[in-house]
Structure formats: C-alpha cells, structure tokens
Protein backbone atom coordinates (compact mmCIF):
# COMPACT_ATOMS: atom_id res chain seq x y z
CA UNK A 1 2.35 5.61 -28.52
CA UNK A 2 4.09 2.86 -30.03
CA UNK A 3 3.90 0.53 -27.67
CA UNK A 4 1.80 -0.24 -24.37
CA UNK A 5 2.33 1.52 -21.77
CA UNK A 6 1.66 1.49 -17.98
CA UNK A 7 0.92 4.53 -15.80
CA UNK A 8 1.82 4.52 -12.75
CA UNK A 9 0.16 7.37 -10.36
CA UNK A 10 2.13 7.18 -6.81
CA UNK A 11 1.91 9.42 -3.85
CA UNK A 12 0.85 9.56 -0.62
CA UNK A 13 -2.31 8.53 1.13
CA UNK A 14 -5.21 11.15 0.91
CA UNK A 15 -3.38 13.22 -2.22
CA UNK A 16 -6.08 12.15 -4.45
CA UNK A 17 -4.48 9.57 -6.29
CA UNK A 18 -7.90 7.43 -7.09
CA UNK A 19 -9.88 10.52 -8.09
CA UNK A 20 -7.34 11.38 -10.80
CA UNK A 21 -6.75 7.60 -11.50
CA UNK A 22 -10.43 7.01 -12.56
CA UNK A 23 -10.43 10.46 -14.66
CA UNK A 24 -7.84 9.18 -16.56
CA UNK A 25 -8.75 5.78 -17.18
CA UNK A 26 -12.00 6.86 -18.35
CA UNK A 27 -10.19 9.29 -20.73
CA UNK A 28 -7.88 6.73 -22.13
CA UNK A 29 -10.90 4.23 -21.78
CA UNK A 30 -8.83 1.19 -19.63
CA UNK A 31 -8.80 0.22 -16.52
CA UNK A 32 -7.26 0.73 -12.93
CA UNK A 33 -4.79 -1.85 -10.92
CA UNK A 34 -4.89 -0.86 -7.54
CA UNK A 35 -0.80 -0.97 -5.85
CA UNK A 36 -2.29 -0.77 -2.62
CA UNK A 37 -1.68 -3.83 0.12
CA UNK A 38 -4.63 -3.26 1.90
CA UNK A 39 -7.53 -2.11 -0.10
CA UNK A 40 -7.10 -5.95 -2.04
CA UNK A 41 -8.69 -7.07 0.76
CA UNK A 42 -12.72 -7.74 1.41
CA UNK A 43 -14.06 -5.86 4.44
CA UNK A 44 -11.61 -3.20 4.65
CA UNK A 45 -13.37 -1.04 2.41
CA UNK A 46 -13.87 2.42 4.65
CA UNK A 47 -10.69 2.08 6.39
CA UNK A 48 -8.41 1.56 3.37
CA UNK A 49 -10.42 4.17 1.56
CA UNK A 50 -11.10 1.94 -1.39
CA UNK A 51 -13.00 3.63 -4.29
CA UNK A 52 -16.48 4.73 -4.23
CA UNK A 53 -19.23 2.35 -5.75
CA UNK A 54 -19.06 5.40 -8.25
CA UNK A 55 -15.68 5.08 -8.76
CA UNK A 56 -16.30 1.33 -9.33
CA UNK A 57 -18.53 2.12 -11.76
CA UNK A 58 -16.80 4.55 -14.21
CA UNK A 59 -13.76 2.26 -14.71
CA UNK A 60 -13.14 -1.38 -13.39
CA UNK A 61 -10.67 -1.91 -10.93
CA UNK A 62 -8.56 -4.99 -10.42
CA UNK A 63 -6.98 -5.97 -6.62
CA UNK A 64 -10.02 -4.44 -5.36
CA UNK A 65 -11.76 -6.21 -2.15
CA UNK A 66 -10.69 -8.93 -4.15
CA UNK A 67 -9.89 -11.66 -1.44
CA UNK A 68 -10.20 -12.52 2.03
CA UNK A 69 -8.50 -10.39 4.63
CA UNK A 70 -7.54 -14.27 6.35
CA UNK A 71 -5.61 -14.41 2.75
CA UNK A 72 -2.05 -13.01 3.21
CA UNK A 73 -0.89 -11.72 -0.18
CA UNK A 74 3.14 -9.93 -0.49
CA UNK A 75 4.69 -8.26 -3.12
CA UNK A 76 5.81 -11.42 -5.32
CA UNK A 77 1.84 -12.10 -5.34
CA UNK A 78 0.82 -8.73 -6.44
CA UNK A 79 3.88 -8.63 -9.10
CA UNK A 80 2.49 -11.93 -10.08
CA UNK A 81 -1.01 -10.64 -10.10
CA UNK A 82 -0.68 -7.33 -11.33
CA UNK A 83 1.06 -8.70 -14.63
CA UNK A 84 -1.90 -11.02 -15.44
CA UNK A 85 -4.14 -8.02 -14.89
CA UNK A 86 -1.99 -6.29 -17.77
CA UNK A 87 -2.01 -9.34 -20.31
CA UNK A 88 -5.90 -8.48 -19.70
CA UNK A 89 -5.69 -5.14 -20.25
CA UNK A 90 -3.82 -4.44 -23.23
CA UNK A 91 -5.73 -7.01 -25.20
CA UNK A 92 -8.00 -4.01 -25.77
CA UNK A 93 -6.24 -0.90 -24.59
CA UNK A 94 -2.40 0.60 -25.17
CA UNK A 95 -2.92 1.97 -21.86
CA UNK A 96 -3.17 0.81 -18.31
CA UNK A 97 -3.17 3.10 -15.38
CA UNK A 98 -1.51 1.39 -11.75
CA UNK A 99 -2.73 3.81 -8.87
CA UNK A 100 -1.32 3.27 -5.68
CA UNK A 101 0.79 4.00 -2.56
CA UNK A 102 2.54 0.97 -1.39
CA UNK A 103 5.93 1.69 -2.82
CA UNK A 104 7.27 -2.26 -2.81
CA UNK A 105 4.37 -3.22 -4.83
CA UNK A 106 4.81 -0.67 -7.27
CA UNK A 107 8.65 -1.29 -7.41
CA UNK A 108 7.85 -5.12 -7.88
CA UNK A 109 5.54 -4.45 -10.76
CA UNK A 110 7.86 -1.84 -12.52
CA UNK A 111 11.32 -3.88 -11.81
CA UNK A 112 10.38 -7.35 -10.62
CA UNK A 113 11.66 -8.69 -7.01
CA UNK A 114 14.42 -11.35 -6.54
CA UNK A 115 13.39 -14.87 -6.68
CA UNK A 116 13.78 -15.94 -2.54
CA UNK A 117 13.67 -18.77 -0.58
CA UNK A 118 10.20 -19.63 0.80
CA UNK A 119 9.76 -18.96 4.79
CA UNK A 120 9.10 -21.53 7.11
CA UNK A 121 4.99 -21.49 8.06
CA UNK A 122 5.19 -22.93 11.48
CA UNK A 123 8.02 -20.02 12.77
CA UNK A 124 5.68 -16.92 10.95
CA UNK A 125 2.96 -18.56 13.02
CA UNK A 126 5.17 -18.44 16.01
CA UNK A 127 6.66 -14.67 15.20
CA UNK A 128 3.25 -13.29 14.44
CA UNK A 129 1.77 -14.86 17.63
CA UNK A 130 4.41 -13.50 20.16
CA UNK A 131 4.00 -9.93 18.64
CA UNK A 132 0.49 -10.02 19.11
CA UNK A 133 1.29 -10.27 23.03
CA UNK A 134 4.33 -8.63 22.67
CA UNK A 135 4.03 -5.93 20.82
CA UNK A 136 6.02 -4.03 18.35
CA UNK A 137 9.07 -3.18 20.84
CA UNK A 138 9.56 -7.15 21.42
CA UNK A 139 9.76 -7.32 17.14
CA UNK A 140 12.21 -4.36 16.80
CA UNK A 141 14.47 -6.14 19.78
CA UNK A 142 14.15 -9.36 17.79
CA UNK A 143 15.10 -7.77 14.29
CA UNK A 144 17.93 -5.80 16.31
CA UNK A 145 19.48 -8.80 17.58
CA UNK A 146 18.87 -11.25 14.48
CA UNK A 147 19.28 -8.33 11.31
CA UNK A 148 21.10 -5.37 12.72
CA UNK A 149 22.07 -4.80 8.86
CA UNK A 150 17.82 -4.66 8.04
CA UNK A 151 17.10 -2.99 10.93
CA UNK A 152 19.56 -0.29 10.89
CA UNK A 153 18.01 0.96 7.33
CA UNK A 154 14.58 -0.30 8.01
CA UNK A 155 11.06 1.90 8.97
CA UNK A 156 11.20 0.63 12.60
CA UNK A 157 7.57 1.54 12.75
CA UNK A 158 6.23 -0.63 10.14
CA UNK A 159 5.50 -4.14 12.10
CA UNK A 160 4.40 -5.54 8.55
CA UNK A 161 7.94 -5.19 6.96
CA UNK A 162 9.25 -5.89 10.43
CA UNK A 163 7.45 -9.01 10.32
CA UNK A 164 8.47 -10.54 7.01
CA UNK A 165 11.44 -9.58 7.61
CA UNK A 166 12.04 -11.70 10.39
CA UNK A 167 10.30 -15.03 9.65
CA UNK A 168 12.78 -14.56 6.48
CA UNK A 169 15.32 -14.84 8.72
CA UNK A 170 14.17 -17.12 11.06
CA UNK A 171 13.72 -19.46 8.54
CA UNK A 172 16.78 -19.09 6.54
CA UNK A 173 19.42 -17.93 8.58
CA UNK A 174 20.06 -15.34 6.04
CA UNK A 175 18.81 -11.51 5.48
CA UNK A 176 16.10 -10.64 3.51
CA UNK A 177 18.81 -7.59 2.09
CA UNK A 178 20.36 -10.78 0.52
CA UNK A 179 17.30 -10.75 -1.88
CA UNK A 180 16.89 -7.36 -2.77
CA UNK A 181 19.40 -6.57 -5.34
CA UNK A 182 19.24 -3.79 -7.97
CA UNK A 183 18.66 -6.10 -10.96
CA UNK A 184 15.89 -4.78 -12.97
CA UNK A 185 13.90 -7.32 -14.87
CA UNK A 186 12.55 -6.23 -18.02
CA UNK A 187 9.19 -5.70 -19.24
CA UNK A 188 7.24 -5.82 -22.62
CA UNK A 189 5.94 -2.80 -21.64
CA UNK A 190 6.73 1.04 -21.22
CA UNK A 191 6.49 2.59 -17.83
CA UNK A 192 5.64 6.11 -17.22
CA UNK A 193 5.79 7.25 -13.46
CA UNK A 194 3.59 10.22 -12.05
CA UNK A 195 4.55 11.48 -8.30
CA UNK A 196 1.43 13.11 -7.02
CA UNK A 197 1.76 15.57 -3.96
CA UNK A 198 0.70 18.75 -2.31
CA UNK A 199 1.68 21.21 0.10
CA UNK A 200 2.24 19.47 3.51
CA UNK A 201 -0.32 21.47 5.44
CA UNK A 202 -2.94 21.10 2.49
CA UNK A 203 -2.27 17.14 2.57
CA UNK A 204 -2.11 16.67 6.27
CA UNK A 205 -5.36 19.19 6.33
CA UNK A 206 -7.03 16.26 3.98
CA UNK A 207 -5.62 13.84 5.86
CA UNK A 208 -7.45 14.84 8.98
CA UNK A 209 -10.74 15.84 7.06
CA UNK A 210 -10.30 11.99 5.59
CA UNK A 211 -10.56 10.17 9.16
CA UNK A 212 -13.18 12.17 10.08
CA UNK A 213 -15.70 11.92 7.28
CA UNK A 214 -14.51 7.59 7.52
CA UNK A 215 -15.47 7.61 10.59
CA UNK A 216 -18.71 9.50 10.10
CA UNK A 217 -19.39 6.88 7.05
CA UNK A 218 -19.13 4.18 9.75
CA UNK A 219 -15.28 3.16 10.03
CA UNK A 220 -16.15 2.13 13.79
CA UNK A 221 -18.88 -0.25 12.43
CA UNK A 222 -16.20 -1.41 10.02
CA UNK A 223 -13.39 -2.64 12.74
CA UNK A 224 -16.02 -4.03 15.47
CA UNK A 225 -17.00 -6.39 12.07
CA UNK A 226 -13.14 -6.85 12.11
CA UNK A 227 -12.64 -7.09 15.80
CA UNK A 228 -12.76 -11.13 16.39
CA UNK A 229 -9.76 -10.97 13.83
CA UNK A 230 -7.60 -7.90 15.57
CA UNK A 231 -4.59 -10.65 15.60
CA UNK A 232 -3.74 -11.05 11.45
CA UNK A 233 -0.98 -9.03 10.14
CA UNK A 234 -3.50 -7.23 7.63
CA UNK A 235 -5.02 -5.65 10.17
CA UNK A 236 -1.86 -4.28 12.07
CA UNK A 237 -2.84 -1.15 10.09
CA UNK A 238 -3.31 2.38 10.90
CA UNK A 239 -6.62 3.28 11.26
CA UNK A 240 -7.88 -0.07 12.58
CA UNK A 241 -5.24 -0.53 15.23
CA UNK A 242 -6.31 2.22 16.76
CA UNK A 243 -10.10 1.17 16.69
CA UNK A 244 -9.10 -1.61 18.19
CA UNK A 245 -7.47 -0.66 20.70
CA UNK A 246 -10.18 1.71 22.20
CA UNK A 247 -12.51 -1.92 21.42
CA UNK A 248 -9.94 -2.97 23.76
CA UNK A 249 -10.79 -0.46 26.16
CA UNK A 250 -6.92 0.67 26.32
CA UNK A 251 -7.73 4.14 25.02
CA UNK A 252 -11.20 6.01 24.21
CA UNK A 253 -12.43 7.09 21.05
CA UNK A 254 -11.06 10.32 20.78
CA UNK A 255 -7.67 9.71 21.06
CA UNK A 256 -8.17 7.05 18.76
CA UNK A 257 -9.03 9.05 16.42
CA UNK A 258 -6.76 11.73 17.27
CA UNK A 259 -3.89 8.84 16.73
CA UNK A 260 -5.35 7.73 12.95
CA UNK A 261 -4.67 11.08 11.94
CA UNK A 262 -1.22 11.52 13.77
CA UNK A 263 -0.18 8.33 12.17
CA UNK A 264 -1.51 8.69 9.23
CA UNK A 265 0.12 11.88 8.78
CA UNK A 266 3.46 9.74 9.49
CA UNK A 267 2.80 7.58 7.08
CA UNK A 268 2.19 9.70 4.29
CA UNK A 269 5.61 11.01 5.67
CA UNK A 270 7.45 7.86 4.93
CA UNK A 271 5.83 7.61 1.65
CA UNK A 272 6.80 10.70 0.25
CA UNK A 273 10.29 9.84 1.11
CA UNK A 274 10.01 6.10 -0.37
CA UNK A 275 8.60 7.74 -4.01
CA UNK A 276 10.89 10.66 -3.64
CA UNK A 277 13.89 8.57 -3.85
CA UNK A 278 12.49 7.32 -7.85
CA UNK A 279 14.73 9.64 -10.21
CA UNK A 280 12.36 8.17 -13.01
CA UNK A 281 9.19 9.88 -10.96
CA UNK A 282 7.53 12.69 -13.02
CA UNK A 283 6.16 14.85 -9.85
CA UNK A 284 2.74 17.04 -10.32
CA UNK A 285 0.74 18.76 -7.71
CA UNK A 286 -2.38 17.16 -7.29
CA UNK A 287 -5.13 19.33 -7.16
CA UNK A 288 -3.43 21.33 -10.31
CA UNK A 289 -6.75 21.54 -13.14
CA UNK A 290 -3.99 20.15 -15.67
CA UNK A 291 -2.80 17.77 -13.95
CA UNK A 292 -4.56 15.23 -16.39
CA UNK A 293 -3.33 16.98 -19.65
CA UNK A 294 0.13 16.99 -18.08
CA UNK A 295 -0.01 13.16 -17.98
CA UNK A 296 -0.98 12.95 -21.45
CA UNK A 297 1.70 15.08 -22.71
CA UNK A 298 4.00 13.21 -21.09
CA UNK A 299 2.70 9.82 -23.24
C-alpha cells in the first residue's frame, strides 16, 4: 500500500457491518469512524445498536456516544469531523476503516459536500415545532408546495431529510438540489469501498431477531430516559418513535414493536438502494468466512 487508505464498510442496518469492522481494524491494528447519524449521540446506545463495551474495547471508535443528543450534528459536521479523526489516524496507521450506514455521511467523507448557505435558526425552530404537532403529512405538503423538484426525487418517509430540506428553503428561497452538485473534492487519501449484504429473508430474519433481543436488553428503559425529549429531530428515529408513541399511549407495545421491525426492514430497503447506486462499491456477502481476506486482497 503506497499510500493511506480508508475503508469504507457500507450496508444496511443489522448486516453485520460493526462485527466485521472491529475484526478488521484489529487485523490492520487502527481504528473505527463510525458513518452513522445516530449512534454519535450519548444515550442512544441500545436503540442505535452502537458497539458492545467489547467492541469498544478491541479497537477505539471515534463518533461514538460522542455528544449530546440536544447537539444537532449534519453531514458538513461529520465530513468535518471525520477528516480530523483521519489526520489522527494515519499518524500511526496506513489504514483506517469508516463503518457505517448513513449513505450522505459516507458520500460527504469520500467526495466532500458543496459549501451552502447557512439556514435561518429561528424558521428550523418554527418548521421543527409545527411537525411535532403536525406530523409528517403536514412536512411532505409543505416540501410539495415549496420544493416539488426535492420532493419529487426525495425518500418522502424520511422527516430528517424532509426537515433540512425545508428550513434550507425557507431560509433561502432556493433548493437544497442547488447545493448538491457532482463535484468531487479530492482527498490525500485512497478510498476503497466494501458493500456488505445478505439474502433479503436472512437480513430481514436478523432484523427482527435485532429488535427483539434490544428490547430484551432494555430498549424500553432506553426511550422512557429519552421520553421528556420525544420532540428533537434526533429522535424522529425508527425504533424510538415507535416507543414513544405507545409512551404516548397511541398504540401498545406490541405493535410497537411489530412497527420497529416493519420499518426497520424499510429502511434497510432504502439503504440498499442508496449504496447500490455507488459503481465504485466492491459488494461481499456478509456472513461469507472470507469476507475479511477478501477485503485485504482488495488493498
């Protein structure tokens, strides 16, 4: 390897991206940056599936309950972050390993994000509030009649993305689409980009086997600690949404559960999809014994 180089392991939720991610880093003796937008955050450690304190203990991990879930952190933060976690980590490895599934953070790491006008605090303090009594058909109306362009090529289910998207425009009068060209910055660094996946039933099967044993390790616990702050966008999440919502008495526990898995299913959907549209994605099943050794060849 000539020069240093980052690894990026994508792929949907429950694939076993963080199991192979800490194999490997232990291998190649570095360290893991999480490209999650959730498990960053303190107190969100069952329902974001962070890694175990075992985990934690083989490898470090960086962006990692790391800050306060009253912090709201986007992908220019974690592009800004994430490269400070690298100038770190090659001044004593050639290696880094990124494991993750949000695909705009790992696309804002790998080819930067457009520099953008800053949004307007007071009307995202507005838009968030009327979506927490309005709900997520109120913000697709509003993103229908303000962005039809966004909205048309947009994941209509996703009130975070939903969300920015509007206070950009809000604020600016312009689209966010404006800002998201296909100019590539460049890096000092090589980039090597691993698609994990399995067999749908096999990764919806460990999707549902996932919820269960969180909520057997005390996810409920988790989102009643949580509760008092149901309203912040970083908990408009699956898994705690629904929690809260049968908190909320709206549903019972059950089908709250029963929804997690539905929607989690749906997300790791949409994922698949995102990281399947990467030509420069190097795809390996997951649970495939050499799926380690095929990384390394591939250095």
């Amino acid at each position: 390897m000539q020069r240093k180089t980052v690894i990026i392991l994508a792929g949907p939720t429950a694939v076993g991206k963080t199991g192979i991610a800490v194999s490997l880093a232990a291998q190649l003796r570095t360290s893991v940056i999480s490209a999650d937008s959730r498990q960053c955050y303190q107190g969100m450690v069952i329902g974001t599936a962070q890694p175990s304190p075992a985990q934690l203990a083989v490898v470090s991990h960086y962006f990692i309950n790391e800050f306060p879930v009253t912090q709201s952190l986007n992908a220019a933060d974690f592009e800004r972050l994430a490269l400070g976690y690298l100038d770190t980590i090659f001044s004593h490895s050639d290696t880094a390993v990124v494991c993750g599934g949000t695909g705009l953070y790992i696309r804002a790491l790998c080819d930067g994000l457009d520099e953008m006008p800053a949004a307007d605090e007071a009307i995202r303090k507005e838009v968030e509030a009327q979506y927490a009594l309005q709900g997520l058909k109120w913000l697709q109306e509003q993103m229908q009649a303000h962005d039809a362009a966004f909205m048309a090529q947009a994941d209509g289910a996703n009130p975070a993305r939903l969300l920015r998207a509007l206070v950009f425009t809000l604020s600016t009068g312009e689209s966010i689409l404006k800002y998201q060209s296909a100019q590539k910055k460049s890096r000092p660094f090589r980039i090597l980009k691993i698609g994990l996946d399995l067999p749908r039933e096999v990764l919806y099967n460990r999707i549902n086997h996932r919820v269960d044993l969180m909520m057997d390790e005390g996810f409920l616990d988790e989102a009643k600690a949580l509760y008092p702050l149901r309203h912040l966008k970083n908990l408009q999440t699956v898994g705690y949404a629904e929690l809260f919502d049968f908190l909320s008495g709206n549903i019972t526990l059950e089908r709250a559960v029963e929804l997690i898995k539905q929607h989690t299913r749906n997300y790791a959907k949409r994922q698949l999809t995102w990281f399947r549209k990467d030509s420069e994605m190097h795809w390996l099943r997951a649970d495939d014994r050499g799926v380690i050794p095929a990384i390394n060849a591939l250095l």
